[in-house]
PDB file of N, CA and C in Angstrom:
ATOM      1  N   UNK A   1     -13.567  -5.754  11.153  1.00  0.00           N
ATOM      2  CA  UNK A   1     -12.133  -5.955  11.012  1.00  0.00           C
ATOM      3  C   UNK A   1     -11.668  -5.332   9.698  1.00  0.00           C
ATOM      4  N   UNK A   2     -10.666  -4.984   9.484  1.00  0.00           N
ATOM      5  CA  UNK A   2     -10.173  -4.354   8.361  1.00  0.00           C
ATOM      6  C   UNK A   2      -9.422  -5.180   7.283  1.00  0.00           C
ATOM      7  N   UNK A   3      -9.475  -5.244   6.635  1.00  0.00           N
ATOM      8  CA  UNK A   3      -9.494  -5.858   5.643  1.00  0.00           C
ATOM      9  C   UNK A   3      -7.409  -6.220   5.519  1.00  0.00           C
ATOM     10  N   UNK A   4      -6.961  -7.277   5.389  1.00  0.00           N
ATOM     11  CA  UNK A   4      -5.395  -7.417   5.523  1.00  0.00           C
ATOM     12  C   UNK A   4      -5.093  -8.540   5.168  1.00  0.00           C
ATOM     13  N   UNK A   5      -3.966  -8.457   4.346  1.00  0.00           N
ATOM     14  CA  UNK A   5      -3.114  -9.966   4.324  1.00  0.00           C
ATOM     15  C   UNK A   5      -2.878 -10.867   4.831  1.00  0.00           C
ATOM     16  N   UNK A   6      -2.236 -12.145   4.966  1.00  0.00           N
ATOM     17  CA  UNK A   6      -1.657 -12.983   5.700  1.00  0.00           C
ATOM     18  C   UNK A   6      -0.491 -12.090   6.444  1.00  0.00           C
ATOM     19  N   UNK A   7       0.690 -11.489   5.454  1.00  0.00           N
ATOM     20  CA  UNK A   7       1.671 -11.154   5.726  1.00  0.00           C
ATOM     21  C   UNK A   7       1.755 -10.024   6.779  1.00  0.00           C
ATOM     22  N   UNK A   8       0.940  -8.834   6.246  1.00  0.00           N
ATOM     23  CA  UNK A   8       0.212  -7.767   7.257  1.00  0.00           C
ATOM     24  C   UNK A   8      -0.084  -8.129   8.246  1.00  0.00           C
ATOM     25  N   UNK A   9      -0.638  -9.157   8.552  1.00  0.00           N
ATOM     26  CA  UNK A   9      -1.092  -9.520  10.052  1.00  0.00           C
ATOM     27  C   UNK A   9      -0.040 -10.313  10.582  1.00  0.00           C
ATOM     28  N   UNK A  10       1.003 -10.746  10.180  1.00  0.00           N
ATOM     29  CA  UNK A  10       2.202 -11.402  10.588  1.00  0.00           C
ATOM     30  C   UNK A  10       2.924 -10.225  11.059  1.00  0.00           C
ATOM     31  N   UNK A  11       3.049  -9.222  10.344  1.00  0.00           N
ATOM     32  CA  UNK A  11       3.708  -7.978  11.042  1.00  0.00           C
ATOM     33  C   UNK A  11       3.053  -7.213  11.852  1.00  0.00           C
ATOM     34  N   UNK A  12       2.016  -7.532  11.828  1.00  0.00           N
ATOM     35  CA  UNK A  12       1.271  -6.562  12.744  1.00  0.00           C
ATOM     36  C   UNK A  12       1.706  -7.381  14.157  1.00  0.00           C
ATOM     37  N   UNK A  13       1.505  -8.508  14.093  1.00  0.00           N
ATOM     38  CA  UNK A  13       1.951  -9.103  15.558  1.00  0.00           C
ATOM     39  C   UNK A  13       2.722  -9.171  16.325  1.00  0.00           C
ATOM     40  N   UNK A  14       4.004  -8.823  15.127  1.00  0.00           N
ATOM     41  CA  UNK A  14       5.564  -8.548  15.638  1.00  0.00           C
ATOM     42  C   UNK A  14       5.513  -7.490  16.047  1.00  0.00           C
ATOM     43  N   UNK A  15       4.897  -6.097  15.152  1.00  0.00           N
ATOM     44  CA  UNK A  15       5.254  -5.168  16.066  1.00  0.00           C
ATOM     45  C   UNK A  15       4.380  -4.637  17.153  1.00  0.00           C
ATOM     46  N   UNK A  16       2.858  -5.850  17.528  1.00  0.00           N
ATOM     47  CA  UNK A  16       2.726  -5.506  18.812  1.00  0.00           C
ATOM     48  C   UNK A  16       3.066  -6.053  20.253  1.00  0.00           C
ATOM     49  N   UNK A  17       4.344  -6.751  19.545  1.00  0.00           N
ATOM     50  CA  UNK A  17       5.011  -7.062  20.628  1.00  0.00           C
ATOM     51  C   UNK A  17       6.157  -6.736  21.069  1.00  0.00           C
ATOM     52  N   UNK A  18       6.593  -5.505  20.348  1.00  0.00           N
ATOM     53  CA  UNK A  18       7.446  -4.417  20.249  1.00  0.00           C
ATOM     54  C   UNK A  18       8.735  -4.688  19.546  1.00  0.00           C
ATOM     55  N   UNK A  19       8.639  -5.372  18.461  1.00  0.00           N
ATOM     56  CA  UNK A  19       9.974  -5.727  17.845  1.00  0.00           C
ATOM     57  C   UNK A  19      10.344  -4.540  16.765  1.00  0.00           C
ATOM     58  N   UNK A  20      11.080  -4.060  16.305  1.00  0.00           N
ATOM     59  CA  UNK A  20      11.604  -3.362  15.632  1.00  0.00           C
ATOM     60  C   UNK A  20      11.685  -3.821  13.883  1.00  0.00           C
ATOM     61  N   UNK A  21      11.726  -2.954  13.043  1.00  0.00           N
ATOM     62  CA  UNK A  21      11.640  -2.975  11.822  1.00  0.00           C
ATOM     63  C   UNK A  21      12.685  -4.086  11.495  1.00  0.00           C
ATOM     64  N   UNK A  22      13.958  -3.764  11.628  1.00  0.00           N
ATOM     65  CA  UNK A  22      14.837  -4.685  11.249  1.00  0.00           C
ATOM     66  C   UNK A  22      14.751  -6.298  11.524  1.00  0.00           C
ATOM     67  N   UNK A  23      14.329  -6.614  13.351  1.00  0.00           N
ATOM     68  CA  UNK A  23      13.607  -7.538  13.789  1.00  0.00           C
ATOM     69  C   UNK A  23      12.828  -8.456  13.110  1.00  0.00           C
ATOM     70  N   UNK A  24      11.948  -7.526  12.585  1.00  0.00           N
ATOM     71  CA  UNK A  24      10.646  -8.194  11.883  1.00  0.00           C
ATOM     72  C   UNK A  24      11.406  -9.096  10.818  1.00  0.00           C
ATOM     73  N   UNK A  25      12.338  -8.521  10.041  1.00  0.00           N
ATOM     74  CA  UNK A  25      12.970  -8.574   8.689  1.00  0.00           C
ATOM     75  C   UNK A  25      13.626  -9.719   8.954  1.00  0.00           C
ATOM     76  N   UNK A  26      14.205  -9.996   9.991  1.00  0.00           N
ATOM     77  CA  UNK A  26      14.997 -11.225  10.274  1.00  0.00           C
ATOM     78  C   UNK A  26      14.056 -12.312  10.536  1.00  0.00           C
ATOM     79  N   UNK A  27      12.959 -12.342  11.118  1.00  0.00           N
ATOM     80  CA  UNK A  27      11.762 -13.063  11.635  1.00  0.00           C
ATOM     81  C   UNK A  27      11.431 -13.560  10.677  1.00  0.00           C
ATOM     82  N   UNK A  28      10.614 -12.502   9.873  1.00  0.00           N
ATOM     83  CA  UNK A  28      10.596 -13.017   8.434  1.00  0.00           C
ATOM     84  C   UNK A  28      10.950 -13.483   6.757  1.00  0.00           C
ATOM     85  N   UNK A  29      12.307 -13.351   7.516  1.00  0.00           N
ATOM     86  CA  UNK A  29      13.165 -13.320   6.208  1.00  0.00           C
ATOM     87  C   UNK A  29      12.611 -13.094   4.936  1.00  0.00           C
ATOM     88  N   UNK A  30      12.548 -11.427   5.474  1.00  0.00           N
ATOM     89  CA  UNK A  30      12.282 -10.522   4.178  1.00  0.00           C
ATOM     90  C   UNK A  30      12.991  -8.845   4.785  1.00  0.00           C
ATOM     91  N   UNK A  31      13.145  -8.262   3.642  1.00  0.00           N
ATOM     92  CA  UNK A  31      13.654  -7.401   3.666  1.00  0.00           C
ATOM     93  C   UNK A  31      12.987  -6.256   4.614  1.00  0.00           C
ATOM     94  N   UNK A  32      14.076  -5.435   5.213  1.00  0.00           N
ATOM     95  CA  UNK A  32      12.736  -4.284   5.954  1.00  0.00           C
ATOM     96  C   UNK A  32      12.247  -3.430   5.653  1.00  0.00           C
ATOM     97  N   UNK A  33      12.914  -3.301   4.072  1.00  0.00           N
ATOM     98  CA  UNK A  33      11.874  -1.802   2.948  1.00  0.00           C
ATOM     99  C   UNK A  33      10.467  -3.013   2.814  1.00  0.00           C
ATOM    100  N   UNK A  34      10.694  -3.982   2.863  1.00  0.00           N
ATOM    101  CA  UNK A  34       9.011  -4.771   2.182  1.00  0.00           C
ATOM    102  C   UNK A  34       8.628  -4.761   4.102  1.00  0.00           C
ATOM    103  N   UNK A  35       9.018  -4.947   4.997  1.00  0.00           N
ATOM    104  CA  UNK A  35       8.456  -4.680   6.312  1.00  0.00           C
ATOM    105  C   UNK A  35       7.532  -3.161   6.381  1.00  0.00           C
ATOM    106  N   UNK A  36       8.111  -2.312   6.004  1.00  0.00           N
ATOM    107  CA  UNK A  36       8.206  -0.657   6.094  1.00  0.00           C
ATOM    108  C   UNK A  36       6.611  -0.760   5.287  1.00  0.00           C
ATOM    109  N   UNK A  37       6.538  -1.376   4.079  1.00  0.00           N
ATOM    110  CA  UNK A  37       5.489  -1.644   2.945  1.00  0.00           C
ATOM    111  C   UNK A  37       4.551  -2.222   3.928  1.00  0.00           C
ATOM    112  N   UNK A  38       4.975  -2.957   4.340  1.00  0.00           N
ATOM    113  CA  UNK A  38       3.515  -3.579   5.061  1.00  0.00           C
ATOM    114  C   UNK A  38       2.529  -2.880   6.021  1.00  0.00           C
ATOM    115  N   UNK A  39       4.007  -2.516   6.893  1.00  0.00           N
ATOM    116  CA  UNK A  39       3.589  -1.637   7.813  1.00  0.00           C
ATOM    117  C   UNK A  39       2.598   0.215   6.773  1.00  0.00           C
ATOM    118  N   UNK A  40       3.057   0.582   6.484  1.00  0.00           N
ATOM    119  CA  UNK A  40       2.479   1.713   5.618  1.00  0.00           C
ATOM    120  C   UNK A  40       1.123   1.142   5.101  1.00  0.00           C
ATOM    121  N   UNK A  41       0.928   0.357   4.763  1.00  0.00           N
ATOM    122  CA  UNK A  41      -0.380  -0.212   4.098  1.00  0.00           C
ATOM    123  C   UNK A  41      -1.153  -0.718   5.307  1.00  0.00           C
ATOM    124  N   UNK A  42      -0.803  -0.658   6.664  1.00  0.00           N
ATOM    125  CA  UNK A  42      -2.031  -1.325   7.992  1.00  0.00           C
ATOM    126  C   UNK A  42      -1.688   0.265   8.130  1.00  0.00           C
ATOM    127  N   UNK A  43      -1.379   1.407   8.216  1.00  0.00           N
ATOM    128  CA  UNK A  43      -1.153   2.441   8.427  1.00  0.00           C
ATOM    129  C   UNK A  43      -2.509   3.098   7.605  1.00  0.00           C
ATOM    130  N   UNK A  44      -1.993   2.874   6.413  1.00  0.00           N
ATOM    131  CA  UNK A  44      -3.582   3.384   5.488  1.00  0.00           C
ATOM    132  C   UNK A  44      -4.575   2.783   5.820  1.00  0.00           C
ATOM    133  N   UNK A  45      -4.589   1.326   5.530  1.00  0.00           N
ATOM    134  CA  UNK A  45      -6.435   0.744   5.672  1.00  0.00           C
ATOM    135  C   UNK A  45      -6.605   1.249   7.113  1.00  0.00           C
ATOM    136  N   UNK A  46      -5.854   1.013   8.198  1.00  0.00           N
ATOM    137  CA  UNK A  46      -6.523   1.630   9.307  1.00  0.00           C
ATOM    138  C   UNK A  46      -6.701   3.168   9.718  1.00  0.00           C
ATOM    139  N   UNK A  47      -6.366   4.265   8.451  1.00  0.00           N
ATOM    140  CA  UNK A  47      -6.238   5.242   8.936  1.00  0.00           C
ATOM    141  C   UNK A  47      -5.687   5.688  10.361  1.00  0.00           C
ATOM    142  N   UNK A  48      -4.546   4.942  10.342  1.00  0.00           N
ATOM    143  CA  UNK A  48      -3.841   5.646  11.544  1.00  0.00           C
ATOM    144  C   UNK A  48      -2.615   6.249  11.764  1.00  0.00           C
ATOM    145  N   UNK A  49      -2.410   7.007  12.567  1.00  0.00           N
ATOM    146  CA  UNK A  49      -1.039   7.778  12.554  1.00  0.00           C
ATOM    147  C   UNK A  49       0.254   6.953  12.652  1.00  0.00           C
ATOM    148  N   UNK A  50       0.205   6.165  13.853  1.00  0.00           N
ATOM    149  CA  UNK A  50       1.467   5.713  14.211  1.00  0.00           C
ATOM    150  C   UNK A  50       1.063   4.214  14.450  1.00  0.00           C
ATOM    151  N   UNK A  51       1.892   3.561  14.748  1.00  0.00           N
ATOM    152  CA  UNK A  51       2.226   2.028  14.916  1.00  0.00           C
ATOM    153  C   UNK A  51       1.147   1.639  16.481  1.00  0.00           C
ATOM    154  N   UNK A  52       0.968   2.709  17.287  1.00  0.00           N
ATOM    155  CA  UNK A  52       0.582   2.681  18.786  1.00  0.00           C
ATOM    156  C   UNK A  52      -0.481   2.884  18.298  1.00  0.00           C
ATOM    157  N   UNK A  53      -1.351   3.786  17.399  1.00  0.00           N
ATOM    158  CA  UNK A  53      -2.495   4.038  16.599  1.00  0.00           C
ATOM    159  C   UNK A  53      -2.542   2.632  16.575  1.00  0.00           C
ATOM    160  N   UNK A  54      -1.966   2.590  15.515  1.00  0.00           N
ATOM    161  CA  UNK A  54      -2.289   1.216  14.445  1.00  0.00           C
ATOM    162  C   UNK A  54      -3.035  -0.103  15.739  1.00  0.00           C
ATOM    163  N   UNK A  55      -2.014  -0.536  16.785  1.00  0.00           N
ATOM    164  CA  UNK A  55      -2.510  -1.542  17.709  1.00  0.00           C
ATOM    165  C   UNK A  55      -3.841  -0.890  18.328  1.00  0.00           C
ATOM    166  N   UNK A  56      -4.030  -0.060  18.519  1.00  0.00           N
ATOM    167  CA  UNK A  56      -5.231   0.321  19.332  1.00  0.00           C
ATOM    168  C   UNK A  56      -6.719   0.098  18.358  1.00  0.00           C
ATOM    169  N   UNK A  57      -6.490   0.960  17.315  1.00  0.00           N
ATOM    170  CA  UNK A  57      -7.491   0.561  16.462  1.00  0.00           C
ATOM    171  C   UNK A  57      -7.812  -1.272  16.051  1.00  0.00           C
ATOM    172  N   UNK A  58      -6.809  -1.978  15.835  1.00  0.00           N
ATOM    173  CA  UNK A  58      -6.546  -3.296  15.484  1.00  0.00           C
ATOM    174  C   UNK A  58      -7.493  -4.347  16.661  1.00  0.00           C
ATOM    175  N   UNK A  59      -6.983  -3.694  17.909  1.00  0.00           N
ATOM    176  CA  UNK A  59      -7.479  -4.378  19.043  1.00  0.00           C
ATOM    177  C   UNK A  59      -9.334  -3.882  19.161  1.00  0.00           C
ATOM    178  N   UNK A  60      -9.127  -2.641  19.085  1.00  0.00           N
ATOM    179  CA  UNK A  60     -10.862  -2.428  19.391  1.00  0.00           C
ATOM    180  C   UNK A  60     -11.756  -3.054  18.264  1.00  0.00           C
ATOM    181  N   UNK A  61     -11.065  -3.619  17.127  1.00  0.00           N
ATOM    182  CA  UNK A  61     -11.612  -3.722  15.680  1.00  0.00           C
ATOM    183  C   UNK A  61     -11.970  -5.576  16.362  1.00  0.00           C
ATOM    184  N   UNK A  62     -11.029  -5.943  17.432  1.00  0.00           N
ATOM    185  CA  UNK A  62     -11.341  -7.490  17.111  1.00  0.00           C
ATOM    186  C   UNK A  62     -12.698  -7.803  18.991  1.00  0.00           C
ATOM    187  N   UNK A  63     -12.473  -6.915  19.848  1.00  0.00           N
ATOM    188  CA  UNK A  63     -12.959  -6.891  20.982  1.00  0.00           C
ATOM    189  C   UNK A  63     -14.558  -6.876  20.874  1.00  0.00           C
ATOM    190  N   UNK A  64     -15.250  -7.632  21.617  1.00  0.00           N
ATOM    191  CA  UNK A  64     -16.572  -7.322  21.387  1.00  0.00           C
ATOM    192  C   UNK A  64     -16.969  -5.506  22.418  1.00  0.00           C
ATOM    193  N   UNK A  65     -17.707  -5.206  21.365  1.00  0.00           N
ATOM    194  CA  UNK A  65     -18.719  -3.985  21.564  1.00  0.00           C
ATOM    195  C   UNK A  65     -18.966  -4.012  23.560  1.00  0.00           C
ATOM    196  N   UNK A  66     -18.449  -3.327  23.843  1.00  0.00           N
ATOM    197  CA  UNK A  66     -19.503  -3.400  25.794  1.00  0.00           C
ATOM    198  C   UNK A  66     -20.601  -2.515  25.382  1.00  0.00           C
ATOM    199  N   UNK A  67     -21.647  -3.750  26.752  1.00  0.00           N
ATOM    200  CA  UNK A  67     -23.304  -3.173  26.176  1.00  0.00           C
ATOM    201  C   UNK A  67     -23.452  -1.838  26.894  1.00  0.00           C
ATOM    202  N   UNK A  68     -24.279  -1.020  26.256  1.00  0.00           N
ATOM    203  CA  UNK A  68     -24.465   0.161  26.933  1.00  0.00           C
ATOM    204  C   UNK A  68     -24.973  -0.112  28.079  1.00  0.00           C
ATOM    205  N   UNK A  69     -24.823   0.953  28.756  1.00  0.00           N
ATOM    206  CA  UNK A  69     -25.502   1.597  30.519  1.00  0.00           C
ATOM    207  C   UNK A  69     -26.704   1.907  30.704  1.00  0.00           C
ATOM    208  N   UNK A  70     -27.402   1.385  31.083  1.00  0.00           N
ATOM    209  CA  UNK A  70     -29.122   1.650  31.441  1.00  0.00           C
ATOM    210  C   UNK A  70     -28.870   2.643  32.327  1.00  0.00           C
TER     211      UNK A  70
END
């Protein structure tokens, strides 16, 4: 798993459930330049491009391994 905040993973949840920047901001009553921050920083530790990146990596990071094929 990659290493993340409380807060980071609070946004990460919002936006994999497709809520929008501003959204989030109201959710969490916080601003959406500190949303934008959060988001940019699960962007880096996960080395990923986009937000659709970001969930895919997030999800395979928590899924167990399938055993290989004999």
């Amino acid at each position: 798993m990659y290493p993340t905040t409380v807060k980071e993973r609070e946004v990460l949840s919002l936006i994999a459930v497709g809520l929008t920047t501003k959204e989030i901001a109201g959710r969490l009553n916080i601003s959406h330049h500190t949303v934008e921050t959060h988001r940019k920083n699960l962007l880096r530790k996960c080395q990923a491009k986009n937000s659709a990146e970001l969930i895919q990596k997030m999800i395979a990071a928590i899924m167990p391994q399938k055993p290989s094929q004999l």
